[in-house]
Protein backbone atom coordinates (compact mmCIF):
# COMPACT_ATOMS: atom_id res chain seq x y z
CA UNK A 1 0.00 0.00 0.00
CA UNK A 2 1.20 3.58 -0.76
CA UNK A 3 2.35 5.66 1.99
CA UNK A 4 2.37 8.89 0.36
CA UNK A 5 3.17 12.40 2.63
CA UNK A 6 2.70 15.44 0.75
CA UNK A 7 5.99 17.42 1.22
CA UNK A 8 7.27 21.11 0.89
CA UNK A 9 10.21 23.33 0.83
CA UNK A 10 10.75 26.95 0.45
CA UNK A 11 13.50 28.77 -1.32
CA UNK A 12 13.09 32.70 -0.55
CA UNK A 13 15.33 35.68 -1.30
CA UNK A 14 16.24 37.95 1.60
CA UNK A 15 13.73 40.88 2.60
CA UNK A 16 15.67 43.36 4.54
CA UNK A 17 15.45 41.96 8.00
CA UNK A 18 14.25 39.13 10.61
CA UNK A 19 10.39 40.07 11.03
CA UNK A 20 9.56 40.32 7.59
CA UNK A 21 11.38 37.32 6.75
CA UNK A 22 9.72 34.99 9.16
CA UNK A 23 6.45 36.57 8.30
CA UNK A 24 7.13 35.89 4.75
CA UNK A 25 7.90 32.04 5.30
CA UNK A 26 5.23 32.04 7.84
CA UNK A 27 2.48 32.60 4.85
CA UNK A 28 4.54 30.24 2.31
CA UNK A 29 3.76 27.61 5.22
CA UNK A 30 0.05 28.24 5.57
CA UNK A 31 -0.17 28.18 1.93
CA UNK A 32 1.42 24.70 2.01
CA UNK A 33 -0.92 23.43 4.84
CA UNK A 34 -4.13 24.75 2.34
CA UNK A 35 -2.49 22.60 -0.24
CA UNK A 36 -2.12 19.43 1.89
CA UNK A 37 1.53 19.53 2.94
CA UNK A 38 2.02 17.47 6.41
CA UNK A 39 5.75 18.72 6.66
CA UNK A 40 7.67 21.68 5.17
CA UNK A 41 11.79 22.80 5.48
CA UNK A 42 13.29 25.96 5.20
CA UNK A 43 16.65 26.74 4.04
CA UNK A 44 19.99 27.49 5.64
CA UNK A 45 19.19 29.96 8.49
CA UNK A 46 16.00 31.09 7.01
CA UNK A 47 15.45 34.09 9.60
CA UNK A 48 18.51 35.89 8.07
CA UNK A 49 20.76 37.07 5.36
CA UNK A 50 23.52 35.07 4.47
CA UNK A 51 26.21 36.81 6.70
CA UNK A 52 28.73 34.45 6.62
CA UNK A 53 30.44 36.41 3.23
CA UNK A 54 32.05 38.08 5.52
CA UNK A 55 33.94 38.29 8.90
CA UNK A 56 32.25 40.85 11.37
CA UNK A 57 31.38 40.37 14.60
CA UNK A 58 27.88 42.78 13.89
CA UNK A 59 26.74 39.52 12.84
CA UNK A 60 26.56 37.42 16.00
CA UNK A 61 23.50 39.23 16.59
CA UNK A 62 21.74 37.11 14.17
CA UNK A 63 22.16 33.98 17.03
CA UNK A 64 19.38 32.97 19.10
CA UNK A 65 18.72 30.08 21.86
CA UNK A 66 17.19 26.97 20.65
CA UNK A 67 14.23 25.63 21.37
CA UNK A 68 13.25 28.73 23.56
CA UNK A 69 14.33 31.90 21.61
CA UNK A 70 11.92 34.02 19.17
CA UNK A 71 11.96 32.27 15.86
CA UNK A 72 11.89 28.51 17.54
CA UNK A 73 8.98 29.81 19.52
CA UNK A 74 6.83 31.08 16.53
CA UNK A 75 7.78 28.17 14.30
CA UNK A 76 5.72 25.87 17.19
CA UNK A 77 2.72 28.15 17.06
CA UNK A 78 2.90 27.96 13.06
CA UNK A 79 3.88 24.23 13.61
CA UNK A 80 0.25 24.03 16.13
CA UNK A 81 -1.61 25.96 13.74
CA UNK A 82 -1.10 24.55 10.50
CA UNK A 83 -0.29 20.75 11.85
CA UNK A 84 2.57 20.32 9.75
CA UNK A 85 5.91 18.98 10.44
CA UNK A 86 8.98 21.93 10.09
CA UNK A 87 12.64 21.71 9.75
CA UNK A 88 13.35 25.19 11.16
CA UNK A 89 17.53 26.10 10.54
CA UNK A 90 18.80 28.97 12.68
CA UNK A 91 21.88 30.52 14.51
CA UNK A 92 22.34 28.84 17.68
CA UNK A 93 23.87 30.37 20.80
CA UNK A 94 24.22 27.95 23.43
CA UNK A 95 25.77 29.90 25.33
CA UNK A 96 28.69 32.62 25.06
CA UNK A 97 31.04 31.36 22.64
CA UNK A 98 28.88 28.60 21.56
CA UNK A 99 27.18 29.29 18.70
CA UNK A 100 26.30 26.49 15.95
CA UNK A 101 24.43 26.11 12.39
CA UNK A 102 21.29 24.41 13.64
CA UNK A 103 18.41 23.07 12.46
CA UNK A 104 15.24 22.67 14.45
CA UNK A 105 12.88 19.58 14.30
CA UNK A 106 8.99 20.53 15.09
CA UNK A 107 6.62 18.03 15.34
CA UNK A 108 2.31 18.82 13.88
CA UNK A 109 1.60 19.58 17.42
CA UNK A 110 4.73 21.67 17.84
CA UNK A 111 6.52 19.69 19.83
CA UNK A 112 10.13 20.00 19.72
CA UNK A 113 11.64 16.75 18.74
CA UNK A 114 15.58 17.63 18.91
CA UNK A 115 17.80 19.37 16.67
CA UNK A 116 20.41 19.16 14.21
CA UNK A 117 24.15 20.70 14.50
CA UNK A 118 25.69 21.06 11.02
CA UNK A 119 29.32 18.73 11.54
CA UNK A 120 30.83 19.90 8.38
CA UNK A 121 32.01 23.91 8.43
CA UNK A 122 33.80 25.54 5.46
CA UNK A 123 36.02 28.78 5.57
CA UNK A 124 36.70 29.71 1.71
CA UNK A 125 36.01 32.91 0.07
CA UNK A 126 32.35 33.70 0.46
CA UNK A 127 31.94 31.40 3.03
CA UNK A 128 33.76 32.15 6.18
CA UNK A 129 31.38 29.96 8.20
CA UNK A 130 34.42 29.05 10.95
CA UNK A 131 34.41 32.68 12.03
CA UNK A 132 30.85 32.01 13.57
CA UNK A 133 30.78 28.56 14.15
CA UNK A 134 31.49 25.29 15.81
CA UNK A 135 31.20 21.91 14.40
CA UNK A 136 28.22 19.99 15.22
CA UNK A 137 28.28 17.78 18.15
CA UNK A 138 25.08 15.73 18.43
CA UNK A 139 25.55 13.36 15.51
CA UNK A 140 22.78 12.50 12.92
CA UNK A 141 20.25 12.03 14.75
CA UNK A 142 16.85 10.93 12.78
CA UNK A 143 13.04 12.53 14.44
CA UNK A 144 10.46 10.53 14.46
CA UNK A 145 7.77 12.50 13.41
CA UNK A 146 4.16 12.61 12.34
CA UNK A 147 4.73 12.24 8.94
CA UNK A 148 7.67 9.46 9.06
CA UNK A 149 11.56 9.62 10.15
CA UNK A 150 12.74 13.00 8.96
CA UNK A 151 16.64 13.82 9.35
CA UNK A 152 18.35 16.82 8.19
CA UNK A 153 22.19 17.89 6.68
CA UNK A 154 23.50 21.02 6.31
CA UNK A 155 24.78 22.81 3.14
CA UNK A 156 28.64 22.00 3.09
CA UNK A 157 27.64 18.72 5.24
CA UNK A 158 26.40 17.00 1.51
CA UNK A 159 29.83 16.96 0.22
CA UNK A 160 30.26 13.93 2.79
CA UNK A 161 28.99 10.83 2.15
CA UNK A 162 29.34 9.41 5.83
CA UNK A 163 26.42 11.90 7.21
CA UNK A 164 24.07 10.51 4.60
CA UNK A 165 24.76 7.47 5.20
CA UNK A 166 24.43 7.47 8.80
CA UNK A 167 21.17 9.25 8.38
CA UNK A 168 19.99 5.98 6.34
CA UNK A 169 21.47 3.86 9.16
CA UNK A 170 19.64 5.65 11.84
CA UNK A 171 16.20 5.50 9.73
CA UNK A 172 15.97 8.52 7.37
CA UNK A 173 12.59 8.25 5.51
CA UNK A 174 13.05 11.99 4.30
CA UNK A 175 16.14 14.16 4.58
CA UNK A 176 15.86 17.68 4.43
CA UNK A 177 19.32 19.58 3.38
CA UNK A 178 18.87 23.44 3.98
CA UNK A 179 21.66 25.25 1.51
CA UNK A 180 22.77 28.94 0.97
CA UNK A 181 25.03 27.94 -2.26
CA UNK A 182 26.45 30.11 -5.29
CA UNK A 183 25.78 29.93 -9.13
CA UNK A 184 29.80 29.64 -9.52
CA UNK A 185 31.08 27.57 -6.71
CA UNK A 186 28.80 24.55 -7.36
CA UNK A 187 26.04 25.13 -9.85
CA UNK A 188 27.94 21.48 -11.24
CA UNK A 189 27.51 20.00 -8.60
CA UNK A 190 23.85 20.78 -7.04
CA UNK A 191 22.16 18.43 -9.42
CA UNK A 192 24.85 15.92 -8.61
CA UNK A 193 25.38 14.94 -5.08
CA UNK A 194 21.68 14.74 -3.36
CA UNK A 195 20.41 12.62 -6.31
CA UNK A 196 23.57 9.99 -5.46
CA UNK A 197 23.38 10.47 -1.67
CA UNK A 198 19.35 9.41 -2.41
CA UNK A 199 19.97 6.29 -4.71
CA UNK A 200 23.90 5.56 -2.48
CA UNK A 201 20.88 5.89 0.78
CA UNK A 202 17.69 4.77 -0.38
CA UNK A 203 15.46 7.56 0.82
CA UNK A 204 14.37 11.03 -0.04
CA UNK A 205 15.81 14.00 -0.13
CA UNK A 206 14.72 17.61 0.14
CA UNK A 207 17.50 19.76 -1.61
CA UNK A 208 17.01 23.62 -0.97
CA UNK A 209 18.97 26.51 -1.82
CA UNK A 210 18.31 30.72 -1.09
CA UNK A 211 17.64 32.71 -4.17
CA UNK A 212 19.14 35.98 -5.23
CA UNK A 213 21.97 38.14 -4.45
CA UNK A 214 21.93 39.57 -0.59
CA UNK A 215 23.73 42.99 0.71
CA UNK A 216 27.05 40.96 2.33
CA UNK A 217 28.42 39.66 -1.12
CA UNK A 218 28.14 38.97 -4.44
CA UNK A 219 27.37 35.12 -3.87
CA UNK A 220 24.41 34.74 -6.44
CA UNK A 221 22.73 31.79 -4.84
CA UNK A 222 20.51 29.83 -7.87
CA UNK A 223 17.64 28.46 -6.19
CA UNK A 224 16.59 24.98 -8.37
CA UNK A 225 15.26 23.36 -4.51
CA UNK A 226 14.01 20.32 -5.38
CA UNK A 227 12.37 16.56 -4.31
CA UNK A 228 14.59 13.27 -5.47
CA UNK A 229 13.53 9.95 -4.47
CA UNK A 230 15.46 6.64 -3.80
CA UNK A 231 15.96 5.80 -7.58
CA UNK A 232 17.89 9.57 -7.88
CA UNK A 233 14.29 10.76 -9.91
CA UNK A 234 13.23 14.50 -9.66
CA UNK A 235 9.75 14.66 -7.94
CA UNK A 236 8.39 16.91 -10.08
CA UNK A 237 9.87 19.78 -11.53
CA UNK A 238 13.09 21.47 -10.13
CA UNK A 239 12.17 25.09 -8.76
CA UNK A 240 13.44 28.54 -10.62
CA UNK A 241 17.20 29.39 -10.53
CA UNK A 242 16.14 32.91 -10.00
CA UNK A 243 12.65 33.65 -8.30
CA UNK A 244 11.68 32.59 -4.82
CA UNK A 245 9.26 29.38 -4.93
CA UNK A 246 7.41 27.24 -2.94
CA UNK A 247 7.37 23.75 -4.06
CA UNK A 248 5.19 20.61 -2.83
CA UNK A 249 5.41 17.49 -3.44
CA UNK A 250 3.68 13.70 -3.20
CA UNK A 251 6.58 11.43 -1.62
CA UNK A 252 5.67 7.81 -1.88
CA UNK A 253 7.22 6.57 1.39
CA UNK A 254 6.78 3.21 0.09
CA UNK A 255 9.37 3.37 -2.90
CA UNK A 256 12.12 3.48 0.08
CA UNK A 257 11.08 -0.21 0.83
CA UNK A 258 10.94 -1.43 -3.12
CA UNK A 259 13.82 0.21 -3.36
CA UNK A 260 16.02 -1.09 -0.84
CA UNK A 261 14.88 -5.02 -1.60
CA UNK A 262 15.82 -4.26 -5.59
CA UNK A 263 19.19 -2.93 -5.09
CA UNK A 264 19.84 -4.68 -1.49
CA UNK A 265 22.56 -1.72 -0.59
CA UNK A 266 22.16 -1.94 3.05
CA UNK A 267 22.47 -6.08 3.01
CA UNK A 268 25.80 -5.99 1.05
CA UNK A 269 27.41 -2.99 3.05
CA UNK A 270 30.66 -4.17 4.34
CA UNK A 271 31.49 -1.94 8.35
CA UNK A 272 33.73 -5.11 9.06
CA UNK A 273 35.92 -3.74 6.53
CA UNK A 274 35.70 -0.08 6.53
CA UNK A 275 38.18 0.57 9.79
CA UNK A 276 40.59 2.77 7.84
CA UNK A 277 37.55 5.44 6.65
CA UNK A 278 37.61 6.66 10.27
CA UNK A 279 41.11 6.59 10.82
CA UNK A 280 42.74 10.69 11.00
């Protein structure tokens, strides 16, 4: 029988500043819920530019508790109100000199289910992310949610197969991968990895990107967010390189289970032999 959960994602460009932003992704979700969606991501710290094109420390300001500061908060009242699932990615400060690339998991009822530190950080031109923050510390962990087992990887974090696969080892129905990523530093390879991680995984994957050029840089982040199943298939079509979009989709959480008996990945992995992959 066909398990199918109606799925969304949301690739904005930057208004100006926090309120107007969540506001903005606030309506994209209720539009979602009025077209069926149980569960909807966001991309790379939604609630704010993309500061990390540059060094300053202006831009710790951006950080926020999680689950109790302002944006976490509102996401569970949108979370309550709509009854949809949402993968909410913010600035965390834990505390002072703390501060991660987080995503937060909220359940239909807005329950927070646990969040997600990005592991992987890069510091090249454009993206000085190791001036802000830490690595991630709380492994992959998978939520089990009311729409299936939903995990999440950051941006950079897809460049590394081990994540995705330990998201697939841990249960990953559906993983959401929130991006902020430029037309020339990987355009090549957007289309590329989160297909291979899907089919390498057997599972879904929710691939979004921002949209637009914001005031910190000239990064001209491309959009094309999009829906791949466990064959490495488009669900539908991929979204605009250069307009914001909201895009929903019908996952058949079945395929994951046809999928995995065809191609048997999983039986035929090998961990007695793979010692030297975790070796410095």
């Amino acid at each position: 029988m066909a398990n199918v959960v109606r799925a969304a994602l949301v690739q904005a460009t930057w208004t100006g500043d926090t309120e107007s932003m969540i506001a903005k992704h606030e309506e994209h979700a209720r539009e979602a819920a009025r077209q069926g969606a149980g569960v909807i991501g966001f991309q790379e710290v939604f609630n704010a530019p993309y500061f990390c094109q540059v060094q300053d420390p202006e831009h710790y300001r951006w950080a926020e508790p999680v689950p109790d500061g302002p944006t976490v908060t509102r996401m569970r009242a949108l979370a309550r109100e709509t009854g949809m699932v949402i993968v909410v990615p913010v600035f965390e400060v834990e505390q002072s000199g703390f501060y991660y690339n987080t995503a937060v998991v909220v359940d239909a009822d807005g329950t927070v289910l646990g969040k997600y530190r990005k592991h992987h950080i890069p510091q090249v031109k454009g993206f000085w992310e190791k001036y802000y923050f830490k690595p991630g510390n709380l492994g992959w962990p998978v939520f089990d949610t009311a729409v299936g087992k939903v995990g999440v990887y950051i941006c950079y974090d897809r460049h590394f197969p081990e994540g995705w696969r330990q998201l697939g080892l841990n249960g990953a129905q559906l993983v959401y991968n929130p991006s902020a990523t430029s037309r020339g530093l990987s355009a090549y390879l957007w289309q590329l990895e989160q297909p291979a991680a899907a089919v390498a995984n057997e599972y879904f994957v929710a691939a979004i990107n921002r949209v637009g050029q914001e005031p910190y840089g000239d990064n001209d982040f491309y959009g094309t967010s999009y829906f791949v199943d466990p064959r490495g298939r488009f669900v539908g079509d991929v979204a605009s390189d250069k307009e914001e979009e909201l895009v929903v989709r019908d996952l058949d959480l079945g395929l994951i289970e046809e999928v995995r008996q065809q191609w048997a990945f999983y039986r035929d992995r090998r961990p007695d032999a793979y010692q030297g992959l975790v070796q410095p």
